[in-house]
Every structure is written in C-alpha cells, then in structure tokens.
PDB file of N, CA and C in Angstrom:
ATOM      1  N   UNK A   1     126.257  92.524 130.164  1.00  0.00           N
ATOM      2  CA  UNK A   1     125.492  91.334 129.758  1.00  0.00           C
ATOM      3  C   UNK A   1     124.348  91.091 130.749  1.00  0.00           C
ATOM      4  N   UNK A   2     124.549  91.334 131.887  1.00  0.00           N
ATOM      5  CA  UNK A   2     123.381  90.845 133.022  1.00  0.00           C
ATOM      6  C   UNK A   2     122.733  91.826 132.773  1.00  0.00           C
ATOM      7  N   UNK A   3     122.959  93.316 133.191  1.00  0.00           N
ATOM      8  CA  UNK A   3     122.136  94.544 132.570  1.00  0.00           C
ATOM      9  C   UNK A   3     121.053  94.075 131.765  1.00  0.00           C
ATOM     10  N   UNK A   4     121.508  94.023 130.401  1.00  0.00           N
ATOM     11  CA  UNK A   4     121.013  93.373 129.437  1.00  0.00           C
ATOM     12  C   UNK A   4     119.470  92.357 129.706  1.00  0.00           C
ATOM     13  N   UNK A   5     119.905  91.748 130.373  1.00  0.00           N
ATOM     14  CA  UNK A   5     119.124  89.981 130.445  1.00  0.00           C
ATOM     15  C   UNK A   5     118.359  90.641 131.561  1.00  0.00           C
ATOM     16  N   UNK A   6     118.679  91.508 132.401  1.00  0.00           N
ATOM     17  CA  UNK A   6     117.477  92.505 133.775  1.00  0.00           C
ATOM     18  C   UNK A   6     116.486  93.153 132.823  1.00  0.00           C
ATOM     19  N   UNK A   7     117.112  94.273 131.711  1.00  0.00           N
ATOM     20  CA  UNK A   7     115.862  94.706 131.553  1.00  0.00           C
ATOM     21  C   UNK A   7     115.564  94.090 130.460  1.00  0.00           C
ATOM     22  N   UNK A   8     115.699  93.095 129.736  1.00  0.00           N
ATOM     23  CA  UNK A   8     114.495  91.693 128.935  1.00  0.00           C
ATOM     24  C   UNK A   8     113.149  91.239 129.998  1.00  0.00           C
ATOM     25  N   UNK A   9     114.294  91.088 130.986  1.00  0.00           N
ATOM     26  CA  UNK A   9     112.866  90.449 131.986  1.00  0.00           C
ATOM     27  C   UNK A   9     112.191  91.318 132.754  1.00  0.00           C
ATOM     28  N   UNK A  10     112.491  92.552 132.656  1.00  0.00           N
ATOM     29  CA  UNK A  10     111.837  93.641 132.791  1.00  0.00           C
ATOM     30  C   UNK A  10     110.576  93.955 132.083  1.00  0.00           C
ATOM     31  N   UNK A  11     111.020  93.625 130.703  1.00  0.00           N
ATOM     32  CA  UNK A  11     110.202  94.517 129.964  1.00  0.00           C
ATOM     33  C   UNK A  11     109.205  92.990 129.895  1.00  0.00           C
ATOM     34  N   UNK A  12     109.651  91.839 129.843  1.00  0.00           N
ATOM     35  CA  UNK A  12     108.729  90.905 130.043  1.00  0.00           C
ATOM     36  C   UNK A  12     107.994  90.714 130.810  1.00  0.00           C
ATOM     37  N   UNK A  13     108.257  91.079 131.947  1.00  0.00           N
ATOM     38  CA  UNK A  13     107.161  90.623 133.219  1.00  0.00           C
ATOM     39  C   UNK A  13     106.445  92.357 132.743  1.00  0.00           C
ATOM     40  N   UNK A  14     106.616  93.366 132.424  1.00  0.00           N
ATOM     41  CA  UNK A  14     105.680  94.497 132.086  1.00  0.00           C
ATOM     42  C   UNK A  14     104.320  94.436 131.224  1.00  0.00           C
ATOM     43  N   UNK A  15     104.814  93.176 129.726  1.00  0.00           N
ATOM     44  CA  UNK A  15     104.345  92.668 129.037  1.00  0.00           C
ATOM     45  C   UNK A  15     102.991  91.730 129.570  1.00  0.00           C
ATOM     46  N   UNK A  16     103.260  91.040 130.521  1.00  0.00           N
ATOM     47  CA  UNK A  16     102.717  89.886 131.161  1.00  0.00           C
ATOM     48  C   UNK A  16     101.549  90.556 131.950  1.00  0.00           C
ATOM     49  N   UNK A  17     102.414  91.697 132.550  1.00  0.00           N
ATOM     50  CA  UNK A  17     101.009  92.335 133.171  1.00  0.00           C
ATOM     51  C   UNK A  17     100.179  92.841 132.400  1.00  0.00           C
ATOM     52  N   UNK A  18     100.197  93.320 131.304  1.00  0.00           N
ATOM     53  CA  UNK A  18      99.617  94.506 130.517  1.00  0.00           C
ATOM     54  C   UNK A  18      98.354  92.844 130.238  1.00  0.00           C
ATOM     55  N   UNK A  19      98.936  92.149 129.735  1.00  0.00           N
ATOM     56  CA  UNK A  19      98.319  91.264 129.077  1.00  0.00           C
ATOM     57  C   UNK A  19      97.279  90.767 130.360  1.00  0.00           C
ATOM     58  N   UNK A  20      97.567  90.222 131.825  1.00  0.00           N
ATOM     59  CA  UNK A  20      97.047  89.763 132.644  1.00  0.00           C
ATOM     60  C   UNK A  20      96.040  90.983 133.058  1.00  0.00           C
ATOM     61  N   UNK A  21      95.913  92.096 132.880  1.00  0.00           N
ATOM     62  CA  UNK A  21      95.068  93.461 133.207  1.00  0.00           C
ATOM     63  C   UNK A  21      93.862  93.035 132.156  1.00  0.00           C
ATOM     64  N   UNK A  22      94.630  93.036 131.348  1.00  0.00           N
ATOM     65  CA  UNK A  22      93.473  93.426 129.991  1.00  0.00           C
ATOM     66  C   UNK A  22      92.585  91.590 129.810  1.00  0.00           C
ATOM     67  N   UNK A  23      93.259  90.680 130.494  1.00  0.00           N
ATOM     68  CA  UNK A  23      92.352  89.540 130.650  1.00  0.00           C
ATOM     69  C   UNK A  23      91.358  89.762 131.643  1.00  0.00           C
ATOM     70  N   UNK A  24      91.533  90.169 132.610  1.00  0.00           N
ATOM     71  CA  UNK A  24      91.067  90.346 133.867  1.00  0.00           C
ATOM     72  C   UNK A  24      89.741  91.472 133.199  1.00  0.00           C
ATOM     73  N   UNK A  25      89.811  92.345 132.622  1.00  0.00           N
ATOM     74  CA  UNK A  25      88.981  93.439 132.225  1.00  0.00           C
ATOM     75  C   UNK A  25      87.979  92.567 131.103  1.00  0.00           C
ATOM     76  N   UNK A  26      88.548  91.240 130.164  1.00  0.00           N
ATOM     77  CA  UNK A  26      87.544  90.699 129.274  1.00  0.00           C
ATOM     78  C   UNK A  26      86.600  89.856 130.591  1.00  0.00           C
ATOM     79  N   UNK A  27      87.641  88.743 131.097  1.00  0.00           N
ATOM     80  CA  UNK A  27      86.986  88.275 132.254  1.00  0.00           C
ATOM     81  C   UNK A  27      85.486  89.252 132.814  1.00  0.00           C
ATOM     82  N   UNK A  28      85.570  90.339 133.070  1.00  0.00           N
ATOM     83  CA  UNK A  28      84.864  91.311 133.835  1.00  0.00           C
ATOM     84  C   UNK A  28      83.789  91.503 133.214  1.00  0.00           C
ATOM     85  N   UNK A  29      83.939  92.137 131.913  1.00  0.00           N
ATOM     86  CA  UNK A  29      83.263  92.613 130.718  1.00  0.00           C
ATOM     87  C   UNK A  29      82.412  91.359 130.412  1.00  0.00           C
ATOM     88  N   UNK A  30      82.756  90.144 130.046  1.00  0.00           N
ATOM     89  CA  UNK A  30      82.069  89.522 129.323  1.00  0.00           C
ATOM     90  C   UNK A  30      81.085  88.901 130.509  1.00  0.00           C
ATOM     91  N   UNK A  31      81.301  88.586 131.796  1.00  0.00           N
ATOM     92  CA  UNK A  31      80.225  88.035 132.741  1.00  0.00           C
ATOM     93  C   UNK A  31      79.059  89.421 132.637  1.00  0.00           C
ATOM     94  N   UNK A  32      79.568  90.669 132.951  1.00  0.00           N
ATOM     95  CA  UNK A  32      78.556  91.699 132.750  1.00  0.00           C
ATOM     96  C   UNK A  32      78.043  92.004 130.971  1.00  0.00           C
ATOM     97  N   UNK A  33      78.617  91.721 130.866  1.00  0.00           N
ATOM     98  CA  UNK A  33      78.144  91.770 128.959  1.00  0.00           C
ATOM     99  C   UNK A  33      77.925  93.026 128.526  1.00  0.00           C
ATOM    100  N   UNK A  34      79.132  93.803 129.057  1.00  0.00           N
ATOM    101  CA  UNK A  34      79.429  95.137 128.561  1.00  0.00           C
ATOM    102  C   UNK A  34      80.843  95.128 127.319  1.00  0.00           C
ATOM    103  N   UNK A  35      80.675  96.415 126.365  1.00  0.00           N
ATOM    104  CA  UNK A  35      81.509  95.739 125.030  1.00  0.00           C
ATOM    105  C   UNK A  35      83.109  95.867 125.675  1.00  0.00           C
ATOM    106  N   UNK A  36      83.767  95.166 125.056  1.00  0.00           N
ATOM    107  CA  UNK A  36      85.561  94.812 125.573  1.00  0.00           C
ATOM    108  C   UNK A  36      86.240  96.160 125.005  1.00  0.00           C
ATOM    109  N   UNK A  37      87.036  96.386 126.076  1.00  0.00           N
ATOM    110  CA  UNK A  37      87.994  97.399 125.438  1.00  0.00           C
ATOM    111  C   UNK A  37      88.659  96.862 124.104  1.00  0.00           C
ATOM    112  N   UNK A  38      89.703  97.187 123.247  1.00  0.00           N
ATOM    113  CA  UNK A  38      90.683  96.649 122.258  1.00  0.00           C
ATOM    114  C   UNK A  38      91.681  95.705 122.663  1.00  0.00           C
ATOM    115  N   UNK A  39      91.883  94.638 122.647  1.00  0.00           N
ATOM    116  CA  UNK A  39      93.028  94.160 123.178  1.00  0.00           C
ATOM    117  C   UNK A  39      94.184  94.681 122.650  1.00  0.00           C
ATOM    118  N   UNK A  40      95.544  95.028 123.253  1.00  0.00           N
ATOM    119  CA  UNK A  40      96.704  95.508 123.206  1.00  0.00           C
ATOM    120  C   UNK A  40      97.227  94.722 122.002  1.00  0.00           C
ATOM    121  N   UNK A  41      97.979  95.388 120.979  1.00  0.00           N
ATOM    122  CA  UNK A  41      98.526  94.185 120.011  1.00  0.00           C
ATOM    123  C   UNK A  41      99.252  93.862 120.393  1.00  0.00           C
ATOM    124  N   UNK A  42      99.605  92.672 120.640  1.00  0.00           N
ATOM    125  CA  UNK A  42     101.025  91.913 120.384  1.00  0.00           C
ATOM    126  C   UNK A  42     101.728  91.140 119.359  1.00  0.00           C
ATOM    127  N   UNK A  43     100.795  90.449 119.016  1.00  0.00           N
ATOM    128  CA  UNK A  43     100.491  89.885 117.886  1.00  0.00           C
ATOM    129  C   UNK A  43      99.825  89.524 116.789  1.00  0.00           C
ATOM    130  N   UNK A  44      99.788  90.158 115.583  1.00  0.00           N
ATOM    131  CA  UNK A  44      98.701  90.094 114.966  1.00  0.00           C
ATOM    132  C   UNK A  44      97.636  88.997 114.824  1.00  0.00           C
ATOM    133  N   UNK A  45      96.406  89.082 115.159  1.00  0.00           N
ATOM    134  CA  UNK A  45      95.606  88.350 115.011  1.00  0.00           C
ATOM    135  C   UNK A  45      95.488  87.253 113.950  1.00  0.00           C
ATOM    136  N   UNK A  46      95.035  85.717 114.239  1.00  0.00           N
ATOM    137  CA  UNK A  46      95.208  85.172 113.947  1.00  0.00           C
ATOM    138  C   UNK A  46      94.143  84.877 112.381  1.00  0.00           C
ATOM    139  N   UNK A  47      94.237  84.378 111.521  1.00  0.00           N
ATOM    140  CA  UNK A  47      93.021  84.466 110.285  1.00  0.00           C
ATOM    141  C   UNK A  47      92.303  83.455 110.765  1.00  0.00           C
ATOM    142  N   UNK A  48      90.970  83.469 110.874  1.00  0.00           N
ATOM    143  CA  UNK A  48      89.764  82.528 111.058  1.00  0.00           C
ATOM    144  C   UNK A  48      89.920  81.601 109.773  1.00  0.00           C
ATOM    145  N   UNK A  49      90.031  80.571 109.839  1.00  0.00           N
ATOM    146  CA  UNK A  49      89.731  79.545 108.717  1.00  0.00           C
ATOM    147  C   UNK A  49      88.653  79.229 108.112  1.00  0.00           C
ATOM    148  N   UNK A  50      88.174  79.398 106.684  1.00  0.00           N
ATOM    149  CA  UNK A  50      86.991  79.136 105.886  1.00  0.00           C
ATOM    150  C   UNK A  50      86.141  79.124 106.692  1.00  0.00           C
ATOM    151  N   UNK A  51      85.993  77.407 107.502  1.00  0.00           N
ATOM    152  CA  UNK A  51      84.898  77.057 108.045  1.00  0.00           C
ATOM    153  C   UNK A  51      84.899  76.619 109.341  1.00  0.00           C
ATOM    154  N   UNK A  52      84.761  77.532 110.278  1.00  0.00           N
ATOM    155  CA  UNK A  52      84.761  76.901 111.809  1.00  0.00           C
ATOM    156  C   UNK A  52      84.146  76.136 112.419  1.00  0.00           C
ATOM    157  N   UNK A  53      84.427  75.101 113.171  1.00  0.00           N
ATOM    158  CA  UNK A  53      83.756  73.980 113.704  1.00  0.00           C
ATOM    159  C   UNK A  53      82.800  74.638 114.704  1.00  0.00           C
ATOM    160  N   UNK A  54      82.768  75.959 115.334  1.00  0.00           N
ATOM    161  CA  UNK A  54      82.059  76.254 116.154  1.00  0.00           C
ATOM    162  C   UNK A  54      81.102  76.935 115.924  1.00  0.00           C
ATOM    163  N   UNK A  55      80.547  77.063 114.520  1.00  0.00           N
ATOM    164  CA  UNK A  55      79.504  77.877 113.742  1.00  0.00           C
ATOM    165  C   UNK A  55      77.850  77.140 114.720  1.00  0.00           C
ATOM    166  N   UNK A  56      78.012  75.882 114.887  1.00  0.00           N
ATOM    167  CA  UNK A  56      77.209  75.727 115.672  1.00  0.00           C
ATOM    168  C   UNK A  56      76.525  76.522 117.515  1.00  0.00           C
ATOM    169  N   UNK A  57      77.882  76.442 117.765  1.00  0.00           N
ATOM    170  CA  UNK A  57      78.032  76.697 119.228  1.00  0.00           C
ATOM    171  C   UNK A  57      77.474  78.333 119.164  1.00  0.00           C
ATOM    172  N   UNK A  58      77.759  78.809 118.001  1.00  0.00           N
ATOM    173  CA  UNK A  58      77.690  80.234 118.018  1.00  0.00           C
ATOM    174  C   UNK A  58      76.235  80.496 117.598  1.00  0.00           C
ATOM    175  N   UNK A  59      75.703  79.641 116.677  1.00  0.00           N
ATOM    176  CA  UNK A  59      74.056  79.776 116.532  1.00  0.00           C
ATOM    177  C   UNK A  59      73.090  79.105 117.600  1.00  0.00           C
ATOM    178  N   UNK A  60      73.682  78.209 118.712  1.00  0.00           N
ATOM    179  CA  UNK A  60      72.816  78.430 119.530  1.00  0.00           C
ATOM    180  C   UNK A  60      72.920  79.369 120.799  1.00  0.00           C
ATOM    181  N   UNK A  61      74.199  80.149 120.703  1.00  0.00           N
ATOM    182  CA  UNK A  61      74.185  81.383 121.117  1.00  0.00           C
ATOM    183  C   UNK A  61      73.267  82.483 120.920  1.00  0.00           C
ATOM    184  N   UNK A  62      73.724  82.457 119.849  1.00  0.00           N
ATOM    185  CA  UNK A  62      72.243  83.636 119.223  1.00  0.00           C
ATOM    186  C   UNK A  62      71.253  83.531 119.455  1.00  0.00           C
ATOM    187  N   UNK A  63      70.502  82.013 119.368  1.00  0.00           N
ATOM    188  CA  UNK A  63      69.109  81.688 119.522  1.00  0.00           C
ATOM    189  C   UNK A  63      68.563  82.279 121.077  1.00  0.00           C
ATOM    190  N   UNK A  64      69.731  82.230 121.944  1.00  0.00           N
ATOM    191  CA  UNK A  64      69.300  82.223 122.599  1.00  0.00           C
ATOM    192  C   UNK A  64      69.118  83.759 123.339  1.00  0.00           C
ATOM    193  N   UNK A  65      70.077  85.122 123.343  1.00  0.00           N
ATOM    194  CA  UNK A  65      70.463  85.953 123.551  1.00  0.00           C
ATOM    195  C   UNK A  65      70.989  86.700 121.983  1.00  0.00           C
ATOM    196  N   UNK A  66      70.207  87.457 121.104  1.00  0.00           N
ATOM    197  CA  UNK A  66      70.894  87.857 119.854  1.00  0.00           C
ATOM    198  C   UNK A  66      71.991  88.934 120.058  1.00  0.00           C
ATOM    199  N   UNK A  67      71.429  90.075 121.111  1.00  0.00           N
ATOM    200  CA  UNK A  67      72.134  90.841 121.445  1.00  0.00           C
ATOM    201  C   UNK A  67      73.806  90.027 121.919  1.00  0.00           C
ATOM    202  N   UNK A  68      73.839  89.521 122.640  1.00  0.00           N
ATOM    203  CA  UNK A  68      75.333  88.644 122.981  1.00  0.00           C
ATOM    204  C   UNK A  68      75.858  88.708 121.452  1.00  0.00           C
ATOM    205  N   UNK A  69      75.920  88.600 120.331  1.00  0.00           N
ATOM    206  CA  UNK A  69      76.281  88.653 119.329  1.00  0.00           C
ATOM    207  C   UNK A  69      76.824  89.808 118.486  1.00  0.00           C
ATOM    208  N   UNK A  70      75.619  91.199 119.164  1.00  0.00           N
ATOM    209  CA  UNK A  70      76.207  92.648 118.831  1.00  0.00           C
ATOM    210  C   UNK A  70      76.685  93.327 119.935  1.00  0.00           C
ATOM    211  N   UNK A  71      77.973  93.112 120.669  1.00  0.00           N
ATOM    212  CA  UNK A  71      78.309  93.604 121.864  1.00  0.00           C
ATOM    213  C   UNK A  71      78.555  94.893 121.360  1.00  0.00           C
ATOM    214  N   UNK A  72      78.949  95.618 119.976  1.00  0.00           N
ATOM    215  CA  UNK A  72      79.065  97.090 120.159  1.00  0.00           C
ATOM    216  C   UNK A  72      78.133  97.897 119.721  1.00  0.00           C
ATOM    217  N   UNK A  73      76.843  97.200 119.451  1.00  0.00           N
ATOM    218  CA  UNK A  73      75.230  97.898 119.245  1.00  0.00           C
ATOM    219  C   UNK A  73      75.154  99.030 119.830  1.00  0.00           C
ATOM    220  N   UNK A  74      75.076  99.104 121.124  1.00  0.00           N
ATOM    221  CA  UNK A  74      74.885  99.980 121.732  1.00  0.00           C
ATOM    222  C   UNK A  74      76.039 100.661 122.751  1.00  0.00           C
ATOM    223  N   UNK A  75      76.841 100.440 122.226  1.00  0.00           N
ATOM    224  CA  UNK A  75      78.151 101.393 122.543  1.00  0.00           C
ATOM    225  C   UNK A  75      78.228 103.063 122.269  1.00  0.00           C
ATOM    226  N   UNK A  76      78.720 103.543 122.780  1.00  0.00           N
ATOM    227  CA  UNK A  76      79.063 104.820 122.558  1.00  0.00           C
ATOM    228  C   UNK A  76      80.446 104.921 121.670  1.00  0.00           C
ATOM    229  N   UNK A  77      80.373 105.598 120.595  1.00  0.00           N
ATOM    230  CA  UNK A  77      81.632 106.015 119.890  1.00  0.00           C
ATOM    231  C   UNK A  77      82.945 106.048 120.401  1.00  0.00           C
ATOM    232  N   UNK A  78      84.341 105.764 120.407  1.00  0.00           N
ATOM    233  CA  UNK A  78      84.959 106.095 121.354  1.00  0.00           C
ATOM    234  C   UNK A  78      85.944 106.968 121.032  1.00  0.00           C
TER     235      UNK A  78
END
C-alpha cells in the first residue's frame, strides 16, 4: 500500500516538473517572441467559447505588433 502511494507521488511530482519546464520555456519564448514548443498533453484543451471577451485586448495587440499574432510565420518546419 505505501509502495503504491510512493510511486503516485512519484509519478506526480515527475508530472509537475515536466509541466514547470515547459512553463519556464513559454515564459522564455514569449518575452523573446520566438514560436512555443507544443505543450505536453495532459489535458485536452479547453473549447474557446463563441465569443470571447478578450477579442478586444487581442486587436489592440495586433494594431500594434501584427507579427505577435503569427508566431509560426516564420518558423522552420519541424
């Protein structure tokens, strides 16, 4: 039973890192505004709803920087 409940929290704190790496790498990526690796699935992504309240926030994004908008424009194939 303890066995057991060691490697849960094993494989959880493994989980935690994978996840805390791959934040740390958007963190990185997005101040340099180079395109994001894939995030790891864990969970399937969530569905965007009809109409987002932040359609604004995101067009004066654009206005201001369009490229910020096509981060994999100029990517290389992978």
């Amino acid at each position: 039973m303890e066995a057991e409940r060691q490697r849960m929290d094993e494989e959880h704190r493994l989980r935690m890192e994978q996840m805390l790496q791959y934040m740390q790498k958007f963190a990185t990526a997005t101040s340099m505004g180079t395109p994001l690796p894939q995030p790891p699935v864990i969970f399937p992504p969530p569905q965007p709803p009809a109409h987002t309240p932040n359609q604004s926030v995101a067009s004066n994004f654009q206005a201001q920087d369009p490229d910020l908008m096509q981060p994999f424009a100029g990517a290389p194939p992978h």
